[in-house]
N, C-alpha and C. Protein backbone atom coordinates (compact mmCIF):
# COMPACT_ATOMS: atom_id res chain seq x y z
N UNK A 1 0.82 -1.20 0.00
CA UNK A 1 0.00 0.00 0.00
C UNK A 1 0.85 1.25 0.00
N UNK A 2 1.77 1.71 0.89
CA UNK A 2 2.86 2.69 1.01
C UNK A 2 3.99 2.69 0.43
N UNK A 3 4.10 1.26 -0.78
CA UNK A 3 5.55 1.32 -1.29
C UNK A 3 5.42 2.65 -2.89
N UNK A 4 6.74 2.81 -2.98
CA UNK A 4 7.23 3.87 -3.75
C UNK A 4 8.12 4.13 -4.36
N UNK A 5 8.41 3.22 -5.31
CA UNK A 5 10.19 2.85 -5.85
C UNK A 5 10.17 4.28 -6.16
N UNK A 6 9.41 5.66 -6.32
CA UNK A 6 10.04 6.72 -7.07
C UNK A 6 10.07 7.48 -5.82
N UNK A 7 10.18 7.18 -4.66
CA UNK A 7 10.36 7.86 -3.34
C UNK A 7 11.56 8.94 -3.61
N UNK A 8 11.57 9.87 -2.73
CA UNK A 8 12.90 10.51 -2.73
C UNK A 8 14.05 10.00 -2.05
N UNK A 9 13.82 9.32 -0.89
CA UNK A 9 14.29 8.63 0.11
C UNK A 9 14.75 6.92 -1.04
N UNK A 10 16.23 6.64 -1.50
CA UNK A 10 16.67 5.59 -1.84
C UNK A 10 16.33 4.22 -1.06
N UNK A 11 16.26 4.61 0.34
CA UNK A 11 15.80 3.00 0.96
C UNK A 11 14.65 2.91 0.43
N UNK A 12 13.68 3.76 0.85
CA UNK A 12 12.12 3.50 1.00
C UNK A 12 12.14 3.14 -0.74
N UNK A 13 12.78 3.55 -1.73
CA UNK A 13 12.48 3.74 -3.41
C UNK A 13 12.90 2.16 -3.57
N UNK A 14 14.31 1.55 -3.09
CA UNK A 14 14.99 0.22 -3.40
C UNK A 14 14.47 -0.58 -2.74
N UNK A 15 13.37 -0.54 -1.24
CA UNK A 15 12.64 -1.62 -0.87
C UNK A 15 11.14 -1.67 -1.38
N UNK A 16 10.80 -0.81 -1.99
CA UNK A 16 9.63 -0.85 -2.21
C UNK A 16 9.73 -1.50 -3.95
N UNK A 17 10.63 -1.60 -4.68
CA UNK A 17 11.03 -1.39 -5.88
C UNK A 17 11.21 -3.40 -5.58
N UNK A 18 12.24 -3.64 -4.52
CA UNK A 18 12.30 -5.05 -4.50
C UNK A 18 10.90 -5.75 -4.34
N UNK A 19 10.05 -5.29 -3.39
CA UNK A 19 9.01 -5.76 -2.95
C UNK A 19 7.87 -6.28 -3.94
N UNK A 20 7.95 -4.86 -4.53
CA UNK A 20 7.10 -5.69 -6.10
C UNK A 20 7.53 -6.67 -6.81
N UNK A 21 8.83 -6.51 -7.15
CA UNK A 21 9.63 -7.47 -7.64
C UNK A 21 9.39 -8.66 -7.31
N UNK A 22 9.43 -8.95 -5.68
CA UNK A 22 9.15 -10.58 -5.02
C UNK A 22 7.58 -10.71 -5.94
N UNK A 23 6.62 -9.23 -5.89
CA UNK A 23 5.47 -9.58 -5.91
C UNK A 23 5.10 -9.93 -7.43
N UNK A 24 5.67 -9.66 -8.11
CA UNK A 24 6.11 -10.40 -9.26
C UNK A 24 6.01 -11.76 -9.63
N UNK A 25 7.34 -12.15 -8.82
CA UNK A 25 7.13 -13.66 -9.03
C UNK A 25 6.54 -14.60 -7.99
N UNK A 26 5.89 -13.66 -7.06
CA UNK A 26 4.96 -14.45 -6.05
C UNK A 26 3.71 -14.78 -7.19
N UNK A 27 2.91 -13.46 -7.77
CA UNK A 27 1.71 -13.94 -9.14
C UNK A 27 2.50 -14.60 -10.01
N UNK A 28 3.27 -15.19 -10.52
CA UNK A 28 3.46 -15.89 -11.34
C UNK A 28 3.70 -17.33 -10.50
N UNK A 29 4.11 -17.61 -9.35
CA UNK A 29 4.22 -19.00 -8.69
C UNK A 29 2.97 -19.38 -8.43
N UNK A 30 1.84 -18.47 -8.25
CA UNK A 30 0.62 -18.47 -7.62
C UNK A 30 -0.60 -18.81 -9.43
N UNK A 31 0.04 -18.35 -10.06
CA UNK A 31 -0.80 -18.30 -11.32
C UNK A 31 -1.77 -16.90 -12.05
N UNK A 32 -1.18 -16.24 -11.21
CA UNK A 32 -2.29 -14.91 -11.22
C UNK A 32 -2.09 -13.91 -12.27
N UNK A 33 -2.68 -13.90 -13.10
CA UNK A 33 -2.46 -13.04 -14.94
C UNK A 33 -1.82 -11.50 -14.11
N UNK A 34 -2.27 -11.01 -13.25
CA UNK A 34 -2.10 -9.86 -12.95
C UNK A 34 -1.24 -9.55 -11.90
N UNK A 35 -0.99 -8.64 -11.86
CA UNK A 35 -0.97 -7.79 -10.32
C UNK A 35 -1.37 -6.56 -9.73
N UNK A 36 -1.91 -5.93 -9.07
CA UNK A 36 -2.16 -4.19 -8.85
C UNK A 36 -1.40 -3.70 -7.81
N UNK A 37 -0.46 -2.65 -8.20
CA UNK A 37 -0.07 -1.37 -7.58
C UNK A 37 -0.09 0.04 -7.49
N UNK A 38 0.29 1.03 -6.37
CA UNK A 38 -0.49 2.16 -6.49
C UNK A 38 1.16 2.29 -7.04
N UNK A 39 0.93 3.94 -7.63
CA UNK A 39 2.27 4.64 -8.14
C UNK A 39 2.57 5.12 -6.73
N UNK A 40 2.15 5.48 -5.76
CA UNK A 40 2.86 6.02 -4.60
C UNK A 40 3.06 7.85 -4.72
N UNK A 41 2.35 8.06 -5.95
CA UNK A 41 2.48 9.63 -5.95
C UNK A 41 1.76 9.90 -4.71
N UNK A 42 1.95 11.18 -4.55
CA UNK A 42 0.78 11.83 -3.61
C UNK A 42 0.22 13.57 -4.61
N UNK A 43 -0.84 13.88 -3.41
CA UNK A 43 -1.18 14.96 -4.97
C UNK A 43 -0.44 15.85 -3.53
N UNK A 44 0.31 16.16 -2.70
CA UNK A 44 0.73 17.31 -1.72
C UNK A 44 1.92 17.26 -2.10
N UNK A 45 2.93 16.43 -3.24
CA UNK A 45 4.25 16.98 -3.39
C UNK A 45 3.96 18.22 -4.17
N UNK A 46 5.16 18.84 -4.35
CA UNK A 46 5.01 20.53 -4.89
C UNK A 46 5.35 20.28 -6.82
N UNK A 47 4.54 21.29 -7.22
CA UNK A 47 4.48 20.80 -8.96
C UNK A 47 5.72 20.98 -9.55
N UNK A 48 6.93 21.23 -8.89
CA UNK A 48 8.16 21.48 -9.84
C UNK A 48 8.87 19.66 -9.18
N UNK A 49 8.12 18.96 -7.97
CA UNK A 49 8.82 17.53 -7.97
C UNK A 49 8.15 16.48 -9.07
N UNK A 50 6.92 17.00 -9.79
CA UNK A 50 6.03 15.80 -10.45
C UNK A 50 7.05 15.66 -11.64
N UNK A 51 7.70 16.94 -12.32
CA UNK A 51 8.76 15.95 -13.24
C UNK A 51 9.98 14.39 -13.08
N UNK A 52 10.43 15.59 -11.89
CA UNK A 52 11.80 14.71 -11.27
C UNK A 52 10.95 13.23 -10.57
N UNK A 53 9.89 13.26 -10.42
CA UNK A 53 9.44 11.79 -9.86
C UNK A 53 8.85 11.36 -11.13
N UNK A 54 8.08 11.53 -12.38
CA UNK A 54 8.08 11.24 -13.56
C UNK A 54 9.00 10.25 -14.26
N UNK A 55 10.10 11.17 -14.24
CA UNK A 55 11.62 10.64 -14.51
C UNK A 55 11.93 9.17 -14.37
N UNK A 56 11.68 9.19 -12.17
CA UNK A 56 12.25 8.33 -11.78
C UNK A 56 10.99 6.91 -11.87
N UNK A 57 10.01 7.51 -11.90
CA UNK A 57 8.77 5.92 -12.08
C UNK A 57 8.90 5.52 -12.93
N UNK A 58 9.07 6.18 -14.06
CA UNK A 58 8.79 5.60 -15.25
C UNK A 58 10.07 4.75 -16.07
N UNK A 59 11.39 4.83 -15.20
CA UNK A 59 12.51 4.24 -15.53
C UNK A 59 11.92 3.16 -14.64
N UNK A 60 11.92 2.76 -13.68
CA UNK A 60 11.62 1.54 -12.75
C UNK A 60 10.54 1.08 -12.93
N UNK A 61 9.59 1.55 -13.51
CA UNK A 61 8.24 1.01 -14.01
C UNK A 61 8.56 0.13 -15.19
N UNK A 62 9.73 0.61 -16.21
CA UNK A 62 9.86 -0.15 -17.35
C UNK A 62 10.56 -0.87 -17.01
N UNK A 63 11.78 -1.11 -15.87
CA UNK A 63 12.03 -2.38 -15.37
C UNK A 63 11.07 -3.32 -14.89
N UNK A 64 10.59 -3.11 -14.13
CA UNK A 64 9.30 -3.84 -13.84
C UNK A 64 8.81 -4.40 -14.57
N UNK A 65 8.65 -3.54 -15.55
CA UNK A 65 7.57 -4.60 -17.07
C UNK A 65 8.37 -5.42 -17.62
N UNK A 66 9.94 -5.31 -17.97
CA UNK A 66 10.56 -6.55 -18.31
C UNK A 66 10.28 -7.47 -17.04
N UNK A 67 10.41 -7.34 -15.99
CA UNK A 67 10.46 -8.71 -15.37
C UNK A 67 8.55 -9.10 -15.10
N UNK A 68 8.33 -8.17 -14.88
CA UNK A 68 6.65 -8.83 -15.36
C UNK A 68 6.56 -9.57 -16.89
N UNK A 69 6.83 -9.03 -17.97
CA UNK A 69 6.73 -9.99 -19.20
C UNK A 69 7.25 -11.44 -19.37
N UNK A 70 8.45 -11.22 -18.24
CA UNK A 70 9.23 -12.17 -18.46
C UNK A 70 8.31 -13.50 -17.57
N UNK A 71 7.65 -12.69 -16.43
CA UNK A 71 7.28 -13.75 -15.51
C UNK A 71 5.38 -14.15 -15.88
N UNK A 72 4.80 -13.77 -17.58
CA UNK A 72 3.58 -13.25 -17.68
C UNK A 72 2.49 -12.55 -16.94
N UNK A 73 2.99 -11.65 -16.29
CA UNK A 73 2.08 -11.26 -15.25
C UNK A 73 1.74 -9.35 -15.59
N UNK A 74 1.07 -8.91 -15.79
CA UNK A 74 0.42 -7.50 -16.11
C UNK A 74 0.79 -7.11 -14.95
N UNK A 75 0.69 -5.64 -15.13
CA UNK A 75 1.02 -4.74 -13.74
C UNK A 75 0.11 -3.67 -14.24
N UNK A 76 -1.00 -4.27 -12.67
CA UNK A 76 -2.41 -3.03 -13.21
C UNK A 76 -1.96 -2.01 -12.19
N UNK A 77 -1.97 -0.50 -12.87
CA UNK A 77 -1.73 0.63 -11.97
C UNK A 77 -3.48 1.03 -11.57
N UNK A 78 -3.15 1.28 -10.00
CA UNK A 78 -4.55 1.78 -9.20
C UNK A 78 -4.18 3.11 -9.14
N UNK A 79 -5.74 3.85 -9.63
CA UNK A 79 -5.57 4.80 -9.36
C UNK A 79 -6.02 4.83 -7.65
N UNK A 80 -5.76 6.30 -7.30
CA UNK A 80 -5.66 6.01 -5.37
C UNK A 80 -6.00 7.44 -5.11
N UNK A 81 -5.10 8.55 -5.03
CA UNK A 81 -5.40 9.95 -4.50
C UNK A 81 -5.00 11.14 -5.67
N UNK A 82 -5.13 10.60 -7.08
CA UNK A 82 -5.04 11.40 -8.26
C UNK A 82 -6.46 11.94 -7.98
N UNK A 83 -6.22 13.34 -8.51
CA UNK A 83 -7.20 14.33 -8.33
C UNK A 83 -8.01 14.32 -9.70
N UNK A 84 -7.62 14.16 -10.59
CA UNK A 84 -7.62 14.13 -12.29
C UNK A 84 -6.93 12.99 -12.65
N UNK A 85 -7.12 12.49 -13.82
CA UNK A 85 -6.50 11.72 -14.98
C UNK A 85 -5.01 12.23 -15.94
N UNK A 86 -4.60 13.18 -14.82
CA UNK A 86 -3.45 13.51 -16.15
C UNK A 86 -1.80 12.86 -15.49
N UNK A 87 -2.04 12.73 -14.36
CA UNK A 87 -0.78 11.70 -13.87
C UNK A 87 -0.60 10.12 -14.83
N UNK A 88 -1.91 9.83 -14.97
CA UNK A 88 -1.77 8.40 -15.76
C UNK A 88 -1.75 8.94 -16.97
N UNK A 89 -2.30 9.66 -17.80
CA UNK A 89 -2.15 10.03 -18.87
C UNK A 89 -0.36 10.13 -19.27
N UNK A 90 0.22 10.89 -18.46
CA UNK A 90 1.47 10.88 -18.55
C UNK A 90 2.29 9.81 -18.18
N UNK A 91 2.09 8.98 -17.42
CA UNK A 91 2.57 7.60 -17.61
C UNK A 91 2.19 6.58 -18.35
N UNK A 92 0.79 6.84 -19.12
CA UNK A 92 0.86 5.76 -20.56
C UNK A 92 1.23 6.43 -21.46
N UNK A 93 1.45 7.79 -21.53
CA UNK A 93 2.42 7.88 -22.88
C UNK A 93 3.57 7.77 -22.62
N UNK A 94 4.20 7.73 -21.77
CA UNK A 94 5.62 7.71 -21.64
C UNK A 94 5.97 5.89 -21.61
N UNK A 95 5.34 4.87 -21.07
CA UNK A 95 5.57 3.75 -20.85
C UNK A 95 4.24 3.05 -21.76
N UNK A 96 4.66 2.80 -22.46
CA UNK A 96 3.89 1.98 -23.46
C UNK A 96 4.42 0.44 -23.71
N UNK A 97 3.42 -0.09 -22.89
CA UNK A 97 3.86 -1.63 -22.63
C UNK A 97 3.23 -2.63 -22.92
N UNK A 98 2.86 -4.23 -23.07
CA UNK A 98 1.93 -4.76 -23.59
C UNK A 98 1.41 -5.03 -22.18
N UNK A 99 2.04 -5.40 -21.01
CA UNK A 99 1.76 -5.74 -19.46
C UNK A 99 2.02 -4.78 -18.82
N UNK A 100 1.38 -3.90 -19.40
CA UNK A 100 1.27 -2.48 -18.57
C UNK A 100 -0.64 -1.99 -18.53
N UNK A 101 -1.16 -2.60 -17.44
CA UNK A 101 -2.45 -1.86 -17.66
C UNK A 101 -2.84 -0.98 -16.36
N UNK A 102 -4.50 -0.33 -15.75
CA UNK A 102 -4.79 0.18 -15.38
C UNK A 102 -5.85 -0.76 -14.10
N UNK A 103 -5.94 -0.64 -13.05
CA UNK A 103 -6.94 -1.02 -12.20
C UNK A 103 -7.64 0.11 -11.82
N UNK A 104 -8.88 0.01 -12.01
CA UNK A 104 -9.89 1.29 -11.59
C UNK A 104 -10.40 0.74 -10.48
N UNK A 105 -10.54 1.99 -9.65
CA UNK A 105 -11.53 1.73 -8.04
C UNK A 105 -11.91 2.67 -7.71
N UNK A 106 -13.74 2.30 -7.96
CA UNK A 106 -14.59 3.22 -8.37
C UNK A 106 -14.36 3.97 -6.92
N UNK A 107 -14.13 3.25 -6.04
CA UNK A 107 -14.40 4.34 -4.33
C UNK A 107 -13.48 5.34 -4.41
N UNK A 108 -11.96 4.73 -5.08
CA UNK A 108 -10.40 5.96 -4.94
C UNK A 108 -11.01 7.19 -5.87
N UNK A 109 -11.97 6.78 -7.16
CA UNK A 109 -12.47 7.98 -8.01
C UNK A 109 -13.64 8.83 -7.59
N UNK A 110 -14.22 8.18 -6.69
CA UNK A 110 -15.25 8.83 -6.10
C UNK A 110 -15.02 9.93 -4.88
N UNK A 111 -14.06 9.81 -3.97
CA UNK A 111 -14.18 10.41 -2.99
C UNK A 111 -12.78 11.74 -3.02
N UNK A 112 -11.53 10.57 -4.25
CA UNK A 112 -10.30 11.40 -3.84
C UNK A 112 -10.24 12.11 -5.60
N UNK A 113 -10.95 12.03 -6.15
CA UNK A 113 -10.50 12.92 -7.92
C UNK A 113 -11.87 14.00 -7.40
N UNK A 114 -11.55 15.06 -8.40
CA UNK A 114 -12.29 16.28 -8.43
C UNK A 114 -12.76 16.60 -9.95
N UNK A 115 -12.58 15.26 -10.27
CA UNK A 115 -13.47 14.91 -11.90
C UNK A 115 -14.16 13.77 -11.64
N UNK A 116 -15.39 13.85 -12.46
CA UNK A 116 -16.16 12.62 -12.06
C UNK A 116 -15.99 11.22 -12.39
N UNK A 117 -16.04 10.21 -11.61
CA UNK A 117 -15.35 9.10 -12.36
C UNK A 117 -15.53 8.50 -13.51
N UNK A 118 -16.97 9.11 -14.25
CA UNK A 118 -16.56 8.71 -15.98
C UNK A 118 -15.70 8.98 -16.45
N UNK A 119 -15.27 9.91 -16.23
CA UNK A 119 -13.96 10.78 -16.69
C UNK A 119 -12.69 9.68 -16.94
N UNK A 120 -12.43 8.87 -15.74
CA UNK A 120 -11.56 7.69 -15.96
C UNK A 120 -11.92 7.10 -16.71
N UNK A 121 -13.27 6.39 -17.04
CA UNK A 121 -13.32 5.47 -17.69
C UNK A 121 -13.81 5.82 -19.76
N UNK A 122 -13.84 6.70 -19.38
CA UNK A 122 -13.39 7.32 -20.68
C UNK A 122 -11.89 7.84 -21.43
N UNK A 123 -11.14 7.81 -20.59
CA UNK A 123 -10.05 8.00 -20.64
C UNK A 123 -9.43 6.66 -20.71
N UNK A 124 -9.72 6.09 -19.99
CA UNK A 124 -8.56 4.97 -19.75
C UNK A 124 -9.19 3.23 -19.82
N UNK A 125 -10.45 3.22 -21.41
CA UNK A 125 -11.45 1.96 -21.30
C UNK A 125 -9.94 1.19 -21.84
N UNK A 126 -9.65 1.73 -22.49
CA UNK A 126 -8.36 0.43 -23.23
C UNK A 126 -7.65 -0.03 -22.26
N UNK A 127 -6.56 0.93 -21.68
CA UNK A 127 -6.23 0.50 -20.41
C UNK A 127 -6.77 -0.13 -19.28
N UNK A 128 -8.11 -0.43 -19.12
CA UNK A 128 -8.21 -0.94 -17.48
C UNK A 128 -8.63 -2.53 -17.64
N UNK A 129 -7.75 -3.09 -16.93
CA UNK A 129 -7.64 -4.56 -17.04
C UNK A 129 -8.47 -5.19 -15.89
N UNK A 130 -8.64 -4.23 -14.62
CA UNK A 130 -9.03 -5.09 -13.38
C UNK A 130 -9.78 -4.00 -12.92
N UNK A 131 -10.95 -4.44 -11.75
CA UNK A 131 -11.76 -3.26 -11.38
C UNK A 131 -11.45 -3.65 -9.72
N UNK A 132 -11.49 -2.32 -8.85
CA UNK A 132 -11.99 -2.75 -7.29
C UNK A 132 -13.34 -2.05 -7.03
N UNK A 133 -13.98 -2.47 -7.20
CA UNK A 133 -15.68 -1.76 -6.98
C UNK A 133 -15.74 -1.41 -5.38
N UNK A 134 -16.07 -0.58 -4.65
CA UNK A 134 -16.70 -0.40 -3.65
C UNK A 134 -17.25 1.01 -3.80
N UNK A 135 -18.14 1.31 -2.65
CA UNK A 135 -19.21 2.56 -2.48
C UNK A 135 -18.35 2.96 -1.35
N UNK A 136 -18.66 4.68 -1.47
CA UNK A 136 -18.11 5.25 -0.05
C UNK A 136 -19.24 6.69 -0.25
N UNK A 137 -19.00 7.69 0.92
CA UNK A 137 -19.75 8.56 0.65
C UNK A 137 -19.69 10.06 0.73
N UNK A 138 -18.48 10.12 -0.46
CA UNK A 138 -17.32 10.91 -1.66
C UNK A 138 -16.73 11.66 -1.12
N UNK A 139 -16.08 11.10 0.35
CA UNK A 139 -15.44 11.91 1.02
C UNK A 139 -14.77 10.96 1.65
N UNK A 140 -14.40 10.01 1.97
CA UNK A 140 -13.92 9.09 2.82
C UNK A 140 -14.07 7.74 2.04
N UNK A 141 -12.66 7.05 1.85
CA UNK A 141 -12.76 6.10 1.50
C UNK A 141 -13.42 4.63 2.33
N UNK A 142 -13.97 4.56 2.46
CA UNK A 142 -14.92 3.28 3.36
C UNK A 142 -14.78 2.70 2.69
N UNK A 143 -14.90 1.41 1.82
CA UNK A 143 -15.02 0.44 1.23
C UNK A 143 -16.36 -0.27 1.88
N UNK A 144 -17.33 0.54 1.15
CA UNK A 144 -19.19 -0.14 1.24
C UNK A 144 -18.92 -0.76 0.45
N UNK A 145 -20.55 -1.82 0.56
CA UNK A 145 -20.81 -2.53 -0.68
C UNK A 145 -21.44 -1.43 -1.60
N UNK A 146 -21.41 -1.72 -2.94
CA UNK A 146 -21.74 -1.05 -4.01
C UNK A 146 -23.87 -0.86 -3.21
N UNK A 147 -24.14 0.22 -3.53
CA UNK A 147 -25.29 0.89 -3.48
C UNK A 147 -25.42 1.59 -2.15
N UNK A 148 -24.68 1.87 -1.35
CA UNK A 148 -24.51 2.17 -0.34
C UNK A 148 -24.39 3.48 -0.17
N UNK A 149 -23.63 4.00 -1.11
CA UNK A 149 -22.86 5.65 -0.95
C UNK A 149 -23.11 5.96 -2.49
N UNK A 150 -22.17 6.63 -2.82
CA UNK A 150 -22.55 7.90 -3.73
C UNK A 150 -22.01 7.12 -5.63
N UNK A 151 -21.25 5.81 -5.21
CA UNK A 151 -20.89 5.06 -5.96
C UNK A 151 -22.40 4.65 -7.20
N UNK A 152 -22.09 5.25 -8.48
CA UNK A 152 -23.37 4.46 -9.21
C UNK A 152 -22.06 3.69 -10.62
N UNK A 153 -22.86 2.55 -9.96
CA UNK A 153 -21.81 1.76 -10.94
C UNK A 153 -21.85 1.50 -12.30
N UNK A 154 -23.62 1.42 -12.46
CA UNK A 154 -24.05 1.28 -13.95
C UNK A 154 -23.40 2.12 -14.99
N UNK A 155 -23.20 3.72 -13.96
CA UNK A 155 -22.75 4.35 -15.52
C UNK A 155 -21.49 4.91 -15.68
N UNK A 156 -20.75 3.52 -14.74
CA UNK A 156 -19.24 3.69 -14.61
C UNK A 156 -18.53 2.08 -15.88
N UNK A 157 -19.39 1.14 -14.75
CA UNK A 157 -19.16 -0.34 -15.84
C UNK A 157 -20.12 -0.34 -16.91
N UNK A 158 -21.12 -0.08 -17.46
CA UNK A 158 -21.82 0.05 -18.82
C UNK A 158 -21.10 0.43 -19.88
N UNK A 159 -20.32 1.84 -19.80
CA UNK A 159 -19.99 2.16 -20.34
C UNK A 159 -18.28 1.43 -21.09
N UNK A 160 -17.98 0.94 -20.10
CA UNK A 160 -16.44 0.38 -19.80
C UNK A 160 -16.70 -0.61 -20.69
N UNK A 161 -17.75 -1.49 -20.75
CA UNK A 161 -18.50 -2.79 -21.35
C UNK A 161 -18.43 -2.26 -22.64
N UNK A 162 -19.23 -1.44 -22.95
CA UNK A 162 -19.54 -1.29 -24.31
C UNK A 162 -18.55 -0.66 -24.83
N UNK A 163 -17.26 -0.27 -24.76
CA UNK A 163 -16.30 0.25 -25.37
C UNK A 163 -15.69 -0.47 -25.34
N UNK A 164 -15.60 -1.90 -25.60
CA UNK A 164 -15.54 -3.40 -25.37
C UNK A 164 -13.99 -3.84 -24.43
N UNK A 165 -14.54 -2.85 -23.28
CA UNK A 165 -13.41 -3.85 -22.09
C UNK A 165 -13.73 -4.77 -21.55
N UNK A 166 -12.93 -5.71 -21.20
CA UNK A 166 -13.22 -7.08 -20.44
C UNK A 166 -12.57 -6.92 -19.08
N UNK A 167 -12.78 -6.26 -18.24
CA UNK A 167 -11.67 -6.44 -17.22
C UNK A 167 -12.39 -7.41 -16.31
């Protein structure tokens, strides 16, 4: 949950960087097509660090994807406390991978973006390989069951469907 290979801090960046790594070939011993991780951004660093951490994810992200390809396993990025869609935007153009996809979770788009969560899924139907569905009530991440909070799913997955994703 807190790891961050693009940390500023080298320990916290090289253990969190190994960790996936194990987690790597833990889904591939286990059989699991996928895996999901957060990028570890936060939206409170200051806008002249989002390059210099840019830089550094997206070099260790494309390591990652060689040893994910190597081990068949996708690496779905969650979105988490992106305010907007333009952090991922800038990491699928920059890393263009075949085991590089997106995990959407409708609760992280509901409570922590300040665009509505179609917005993701218009943006990013090609990309999203895996979903985490829960309801919250758009202020606090709770993890309800779906109908609970402010979560409407129909016209989050309908749409995802018919722009023919399978996640």
């Amino acid at each position: 949950n807190n790891l961050s290979f693009a940390a500023k801090d080298e320990h916290i960046a090289e253990y969190s960087y190994q960790s996936l790594a194990a987690g790597i070939e833990a889904a591939r011993v286990l059989g699991s097509p996928l895996m999901v991780f957060h990028t570890g951004f936060l939206p409170q660093y200051p806008p002249a660090y989002r390059p210099i951490w840019l830089e550094k994810f997206c070099g260790k992200l494309t390591q990652l994807l060689e040893m994910a390809s190597d081990n068949g396993v996708v690496l779905a990025m969650e979105n988490t406390y992106e305010q907007d869609t333009s952090l991922f935007e800038e990491i699928f153009a920059r890393v263009q991978h075949p085991f590089l996809g997106m995990c959407f979770d409708t609760g992280h788009a509901s409570c922590f973006a300040k665009i509505p969560p179609t917005k993701w899924i218009e943006q990013f139907s090609e990309q999203i390989v895996h979903l985490h569905l829960s309801d919250n009530d758009g202020v606090s991440d709770l993890h309800w069951g779906l109908g609970k909070g402010v979560v409407n799913v129909s016209t989050l997955i309908g749409p995802l469907l018919a722009r023919g994703a399978r996640p």
